[in-house]
PDB file of N, CA and C in Angstrom:
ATOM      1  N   UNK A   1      90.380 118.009  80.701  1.00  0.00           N
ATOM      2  CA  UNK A   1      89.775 116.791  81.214  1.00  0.00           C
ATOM      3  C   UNK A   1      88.285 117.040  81.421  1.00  0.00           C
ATOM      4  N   UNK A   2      87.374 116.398  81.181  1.00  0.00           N
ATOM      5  CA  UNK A   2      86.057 115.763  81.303  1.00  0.00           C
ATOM      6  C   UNK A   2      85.816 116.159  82.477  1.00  0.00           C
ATOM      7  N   UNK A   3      84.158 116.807  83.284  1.00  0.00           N
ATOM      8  CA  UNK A   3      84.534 116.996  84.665  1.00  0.00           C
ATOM      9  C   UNK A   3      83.981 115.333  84.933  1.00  0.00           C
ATOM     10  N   UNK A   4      83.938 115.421  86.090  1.00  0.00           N
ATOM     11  CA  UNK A   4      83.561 113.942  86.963  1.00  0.00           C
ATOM     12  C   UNK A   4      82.351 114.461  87.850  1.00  0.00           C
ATOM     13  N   UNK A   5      81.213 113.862  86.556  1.00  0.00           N
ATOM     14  CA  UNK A   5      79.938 114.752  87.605  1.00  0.00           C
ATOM     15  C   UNK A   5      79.071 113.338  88.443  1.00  0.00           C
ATOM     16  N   UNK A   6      78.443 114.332  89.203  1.00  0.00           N
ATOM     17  CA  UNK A   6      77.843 113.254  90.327  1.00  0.00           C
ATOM     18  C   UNK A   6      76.454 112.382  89.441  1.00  0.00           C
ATOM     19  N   UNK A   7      76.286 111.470  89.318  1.00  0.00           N
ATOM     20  CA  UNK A   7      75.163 111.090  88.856  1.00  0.00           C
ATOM     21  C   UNK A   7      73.978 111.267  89.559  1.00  0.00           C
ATOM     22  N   UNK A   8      73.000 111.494  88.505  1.00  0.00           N
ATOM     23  CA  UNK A   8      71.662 111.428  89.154  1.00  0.00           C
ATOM     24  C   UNK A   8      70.935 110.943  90.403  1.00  0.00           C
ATOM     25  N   UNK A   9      70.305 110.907  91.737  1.00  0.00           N
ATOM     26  CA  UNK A   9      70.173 110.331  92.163  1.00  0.00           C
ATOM     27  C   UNK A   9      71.110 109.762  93.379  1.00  0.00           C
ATOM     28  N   UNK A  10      72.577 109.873  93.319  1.00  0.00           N
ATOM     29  CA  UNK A  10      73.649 109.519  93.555  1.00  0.00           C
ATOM     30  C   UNK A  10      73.820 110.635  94.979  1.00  0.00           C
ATOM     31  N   UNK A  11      73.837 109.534  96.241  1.00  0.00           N
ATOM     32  CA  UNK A  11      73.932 109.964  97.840  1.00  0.00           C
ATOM     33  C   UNK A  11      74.881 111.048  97.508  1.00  0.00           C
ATOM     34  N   UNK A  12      74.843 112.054  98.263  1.00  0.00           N
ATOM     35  CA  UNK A  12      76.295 112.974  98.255  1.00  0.00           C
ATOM     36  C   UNK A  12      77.554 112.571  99.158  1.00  0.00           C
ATOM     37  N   UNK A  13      77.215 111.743  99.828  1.00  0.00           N
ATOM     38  CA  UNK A  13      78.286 110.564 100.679  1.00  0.00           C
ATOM     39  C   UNK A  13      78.681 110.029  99.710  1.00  0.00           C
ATOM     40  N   UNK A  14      78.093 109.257  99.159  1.00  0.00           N
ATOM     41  CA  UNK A  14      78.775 108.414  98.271  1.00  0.00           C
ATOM     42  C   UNK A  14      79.772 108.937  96.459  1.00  0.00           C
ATOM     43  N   UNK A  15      79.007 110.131  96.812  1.00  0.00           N
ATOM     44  CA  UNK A  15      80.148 110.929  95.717  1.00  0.00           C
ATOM     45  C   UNK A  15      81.102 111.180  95.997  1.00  0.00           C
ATOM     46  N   UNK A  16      81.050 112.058  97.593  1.00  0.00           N
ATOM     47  CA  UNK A  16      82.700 112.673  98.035  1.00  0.00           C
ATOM     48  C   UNK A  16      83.036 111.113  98.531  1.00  0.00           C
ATOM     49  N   UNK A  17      82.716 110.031  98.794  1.00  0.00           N
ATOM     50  CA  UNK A  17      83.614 109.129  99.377  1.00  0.00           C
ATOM     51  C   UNK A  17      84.447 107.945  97.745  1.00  0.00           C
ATOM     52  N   UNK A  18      83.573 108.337  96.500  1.00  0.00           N
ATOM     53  CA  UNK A  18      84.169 108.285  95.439  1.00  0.00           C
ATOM     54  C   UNK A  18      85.153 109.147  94.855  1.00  0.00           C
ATOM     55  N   UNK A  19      84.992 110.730  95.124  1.00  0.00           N
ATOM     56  CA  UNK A  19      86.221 110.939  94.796  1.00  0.00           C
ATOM     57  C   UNK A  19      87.049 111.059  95.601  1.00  0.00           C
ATOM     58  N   UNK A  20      86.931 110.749  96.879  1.00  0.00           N
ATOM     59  CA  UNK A  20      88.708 110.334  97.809  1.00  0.00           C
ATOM     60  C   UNK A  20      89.020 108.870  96.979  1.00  0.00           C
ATOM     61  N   UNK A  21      88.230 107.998  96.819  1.00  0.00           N
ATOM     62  CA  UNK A  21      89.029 107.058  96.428  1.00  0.00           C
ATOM     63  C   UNK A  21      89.641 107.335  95.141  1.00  0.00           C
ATOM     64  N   UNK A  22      89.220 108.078  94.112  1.00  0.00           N
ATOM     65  CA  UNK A  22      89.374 108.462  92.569  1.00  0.00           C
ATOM     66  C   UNK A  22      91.025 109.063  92.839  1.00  0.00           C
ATOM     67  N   UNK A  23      90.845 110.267  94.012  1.00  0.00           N
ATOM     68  CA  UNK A  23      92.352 111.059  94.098  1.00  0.00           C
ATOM     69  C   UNK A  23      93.674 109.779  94.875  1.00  0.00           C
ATOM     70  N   UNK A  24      92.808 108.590  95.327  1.00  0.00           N
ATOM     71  CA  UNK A  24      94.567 108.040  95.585  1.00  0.00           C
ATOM     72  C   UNK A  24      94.632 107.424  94.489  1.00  0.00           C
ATOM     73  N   UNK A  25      94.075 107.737  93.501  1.00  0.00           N
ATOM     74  CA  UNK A  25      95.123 106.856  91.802  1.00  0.00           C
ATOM     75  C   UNK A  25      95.010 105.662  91.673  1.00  0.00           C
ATOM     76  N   UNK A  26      95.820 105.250  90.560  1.00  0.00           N
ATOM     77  CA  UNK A  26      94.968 104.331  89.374  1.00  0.00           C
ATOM     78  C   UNK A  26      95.654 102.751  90.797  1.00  0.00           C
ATOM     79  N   UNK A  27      96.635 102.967  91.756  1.00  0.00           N
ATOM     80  CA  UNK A  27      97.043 101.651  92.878  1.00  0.00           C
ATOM     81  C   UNK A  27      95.546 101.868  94.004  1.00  0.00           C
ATOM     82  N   UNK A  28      94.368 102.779  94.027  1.00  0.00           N
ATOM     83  CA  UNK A  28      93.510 102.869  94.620  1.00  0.00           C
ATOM     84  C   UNK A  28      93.422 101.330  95.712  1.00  0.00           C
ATOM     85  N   UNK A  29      92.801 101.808  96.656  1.00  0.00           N
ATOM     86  CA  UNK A  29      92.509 100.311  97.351  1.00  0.00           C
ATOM     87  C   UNK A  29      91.190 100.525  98.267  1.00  0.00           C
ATOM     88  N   UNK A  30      90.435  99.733  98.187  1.00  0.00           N
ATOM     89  CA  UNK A  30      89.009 100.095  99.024  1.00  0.00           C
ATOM     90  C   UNK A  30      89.458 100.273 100.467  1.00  0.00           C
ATOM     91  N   UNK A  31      90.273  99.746 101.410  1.00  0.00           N
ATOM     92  CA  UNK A  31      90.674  99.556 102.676  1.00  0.00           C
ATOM     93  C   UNK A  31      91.356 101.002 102.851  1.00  0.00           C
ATOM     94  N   UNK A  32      92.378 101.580 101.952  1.00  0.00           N
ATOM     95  CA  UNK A  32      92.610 103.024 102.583  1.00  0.00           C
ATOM     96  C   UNK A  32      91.494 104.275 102.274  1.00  0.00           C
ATOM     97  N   UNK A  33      90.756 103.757 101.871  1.00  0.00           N
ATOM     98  CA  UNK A  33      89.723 105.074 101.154  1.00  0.00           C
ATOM     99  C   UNK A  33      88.619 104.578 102.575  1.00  0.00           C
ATOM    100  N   UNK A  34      87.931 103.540 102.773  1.00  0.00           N
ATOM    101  CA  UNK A  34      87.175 102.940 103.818  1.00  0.00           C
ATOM    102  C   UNK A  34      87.718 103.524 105.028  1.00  0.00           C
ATOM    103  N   UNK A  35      89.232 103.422 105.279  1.00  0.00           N
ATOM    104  CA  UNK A  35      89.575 104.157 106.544  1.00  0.00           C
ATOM    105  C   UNK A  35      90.128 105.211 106.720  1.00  0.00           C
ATOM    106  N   UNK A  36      90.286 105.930 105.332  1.00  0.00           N
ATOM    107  CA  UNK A  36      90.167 107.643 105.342  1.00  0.00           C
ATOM    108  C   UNK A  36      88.921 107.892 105.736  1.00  0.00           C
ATOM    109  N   UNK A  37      87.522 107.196 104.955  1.00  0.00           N
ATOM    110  CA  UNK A  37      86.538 107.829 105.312  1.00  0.00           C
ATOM    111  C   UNK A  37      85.713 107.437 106.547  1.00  0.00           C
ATOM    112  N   UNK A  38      86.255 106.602 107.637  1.00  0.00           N
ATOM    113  CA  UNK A  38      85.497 106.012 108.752  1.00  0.00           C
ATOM    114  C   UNK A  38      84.452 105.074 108.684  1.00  0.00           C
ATOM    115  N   UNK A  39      84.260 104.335 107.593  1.00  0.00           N
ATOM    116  CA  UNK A  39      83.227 103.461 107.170  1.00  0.00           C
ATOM    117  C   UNK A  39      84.131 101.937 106.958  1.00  0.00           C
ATOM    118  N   UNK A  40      83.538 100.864 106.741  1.00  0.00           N
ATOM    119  CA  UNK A  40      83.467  99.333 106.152  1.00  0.00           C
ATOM    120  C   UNK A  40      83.896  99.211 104.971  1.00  0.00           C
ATOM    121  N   UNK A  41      85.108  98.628 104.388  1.00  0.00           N
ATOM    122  CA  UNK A  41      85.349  98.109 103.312  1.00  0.00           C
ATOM    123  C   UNK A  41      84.342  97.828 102.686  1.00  0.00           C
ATOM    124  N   UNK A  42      83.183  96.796 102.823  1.00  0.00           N
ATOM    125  CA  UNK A  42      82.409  95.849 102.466  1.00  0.00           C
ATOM    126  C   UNK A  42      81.447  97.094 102.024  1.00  0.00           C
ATOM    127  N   UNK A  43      81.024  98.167 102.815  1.00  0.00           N
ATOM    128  CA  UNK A  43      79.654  99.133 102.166  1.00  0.00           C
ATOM    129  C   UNK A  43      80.768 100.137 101.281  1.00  0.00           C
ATOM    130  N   UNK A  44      81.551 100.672 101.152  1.00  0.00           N
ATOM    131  CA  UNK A  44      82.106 101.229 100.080  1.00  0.00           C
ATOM    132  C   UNK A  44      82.558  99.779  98.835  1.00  0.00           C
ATOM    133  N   UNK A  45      82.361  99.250  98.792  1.00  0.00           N
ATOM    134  CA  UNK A  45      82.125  98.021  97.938  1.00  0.00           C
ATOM    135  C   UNK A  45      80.584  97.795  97.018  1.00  0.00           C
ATOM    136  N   UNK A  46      79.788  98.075  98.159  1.00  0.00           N
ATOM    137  CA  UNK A  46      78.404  97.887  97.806  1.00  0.00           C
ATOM    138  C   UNK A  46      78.202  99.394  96.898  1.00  0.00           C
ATOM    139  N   UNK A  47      78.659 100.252  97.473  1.00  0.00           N
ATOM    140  CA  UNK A  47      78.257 101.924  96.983  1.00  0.00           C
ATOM    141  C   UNK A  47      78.625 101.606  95.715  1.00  0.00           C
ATOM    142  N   UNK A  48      80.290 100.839  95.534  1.00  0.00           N
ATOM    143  CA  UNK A  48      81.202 100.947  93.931  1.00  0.00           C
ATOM    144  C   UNK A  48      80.365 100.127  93.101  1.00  0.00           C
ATOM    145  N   UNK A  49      79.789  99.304  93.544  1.00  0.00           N
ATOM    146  CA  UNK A  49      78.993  98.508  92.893  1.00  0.00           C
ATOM    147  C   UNK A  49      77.300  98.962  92.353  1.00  0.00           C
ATOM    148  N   UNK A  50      76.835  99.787  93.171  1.00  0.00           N
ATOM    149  CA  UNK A  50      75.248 100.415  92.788  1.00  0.00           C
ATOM    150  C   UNK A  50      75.782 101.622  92.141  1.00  0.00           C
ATOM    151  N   UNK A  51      76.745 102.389  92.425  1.00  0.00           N
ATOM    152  CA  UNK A  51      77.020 103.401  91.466  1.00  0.00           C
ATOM    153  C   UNK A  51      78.318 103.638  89.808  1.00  0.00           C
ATOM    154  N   UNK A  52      78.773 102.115  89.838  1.00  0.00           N
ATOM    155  CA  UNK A  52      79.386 101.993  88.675  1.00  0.00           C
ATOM    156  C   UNK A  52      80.654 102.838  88.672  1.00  0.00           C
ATOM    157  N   UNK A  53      81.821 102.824  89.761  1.00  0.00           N
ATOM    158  CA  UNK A  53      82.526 103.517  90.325  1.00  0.00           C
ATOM    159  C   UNK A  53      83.855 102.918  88.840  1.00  0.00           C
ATOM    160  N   UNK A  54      83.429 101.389  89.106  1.00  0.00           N
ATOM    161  CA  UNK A  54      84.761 100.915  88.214  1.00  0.00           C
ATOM    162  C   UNK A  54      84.815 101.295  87.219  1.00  0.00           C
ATOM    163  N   UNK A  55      83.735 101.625  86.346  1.00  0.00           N
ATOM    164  CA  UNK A  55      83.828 101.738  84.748  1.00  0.00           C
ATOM    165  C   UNK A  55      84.537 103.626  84.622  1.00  0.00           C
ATOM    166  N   UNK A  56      83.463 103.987  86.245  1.00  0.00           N
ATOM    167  CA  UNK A  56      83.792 105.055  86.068  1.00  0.00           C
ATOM    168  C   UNK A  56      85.178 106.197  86.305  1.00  0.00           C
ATOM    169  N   UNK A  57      85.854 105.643  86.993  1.00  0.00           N
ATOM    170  CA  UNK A  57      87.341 105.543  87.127  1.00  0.00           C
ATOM    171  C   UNK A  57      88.250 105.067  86.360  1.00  0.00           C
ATOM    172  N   UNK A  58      87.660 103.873  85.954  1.00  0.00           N
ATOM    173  CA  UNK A  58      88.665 103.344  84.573  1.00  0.00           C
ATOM    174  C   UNK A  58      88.675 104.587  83.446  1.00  0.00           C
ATOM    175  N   UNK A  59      87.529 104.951  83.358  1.00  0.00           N
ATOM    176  CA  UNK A  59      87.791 106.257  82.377  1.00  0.00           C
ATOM    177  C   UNK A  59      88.190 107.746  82.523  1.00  0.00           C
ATOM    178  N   UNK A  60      88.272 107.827  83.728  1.00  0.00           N
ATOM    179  CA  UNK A  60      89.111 108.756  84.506  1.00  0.00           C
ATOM    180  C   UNK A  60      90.262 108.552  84.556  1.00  0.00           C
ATOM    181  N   UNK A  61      90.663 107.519  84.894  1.00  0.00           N
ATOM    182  CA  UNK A  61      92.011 107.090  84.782  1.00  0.00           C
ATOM    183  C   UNK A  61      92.856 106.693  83.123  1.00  0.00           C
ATOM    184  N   UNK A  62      91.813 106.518  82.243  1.00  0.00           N
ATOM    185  CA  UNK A  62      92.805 106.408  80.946  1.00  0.00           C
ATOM    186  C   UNK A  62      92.825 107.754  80.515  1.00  0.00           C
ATOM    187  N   UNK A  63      91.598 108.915  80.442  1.00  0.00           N
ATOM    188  CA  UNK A  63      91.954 110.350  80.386  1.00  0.00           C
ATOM    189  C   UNK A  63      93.256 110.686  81.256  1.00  0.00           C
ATOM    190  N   UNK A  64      93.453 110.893  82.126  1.00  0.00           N
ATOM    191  CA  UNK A  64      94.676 110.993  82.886  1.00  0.00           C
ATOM    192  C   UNK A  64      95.800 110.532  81.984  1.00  0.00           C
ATOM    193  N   UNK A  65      96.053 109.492  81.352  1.00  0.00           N
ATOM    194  CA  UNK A  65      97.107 108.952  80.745  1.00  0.00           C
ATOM    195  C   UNK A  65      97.122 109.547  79.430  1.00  0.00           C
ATOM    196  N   UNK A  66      95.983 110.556  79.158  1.00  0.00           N
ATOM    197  CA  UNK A  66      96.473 110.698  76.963  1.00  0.00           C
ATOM    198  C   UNK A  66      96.973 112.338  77.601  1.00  0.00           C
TER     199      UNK A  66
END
């Protein structure tokens, strides 16, 4: 597998709080990853959104499947 590197630029909060959400799998949900990590649904929303979390999981997640 591909590693899953941190992008450029990219908070180091907002990496490890991407890959807790990455490790609960492809049923992921912003609300248990938000209250694993002690933060707001709504700003781990904003993070998935400035750092391209979806595209980037979607392809994490179809590697996982071949």
């Amino acid at each position: 597998m591909n590693s899953f590197p941190r992008r450029p630029g990219e908070p180091s909060e907002a990496y490890e709080q991407l890959l807790l959400h990455r490790d609960f799998g492809p049923a992921r949900q912003f609300s248990q990853t938000a209250e694993a990590v002690g933060c707001s649904e709504s700003m781990l929303r904003r993070r998935a959104e400035q750092w391209n979390w979806g595209t980037r999981l979607a392809d994490y997640d179809a590697e996982l499947l071949q």
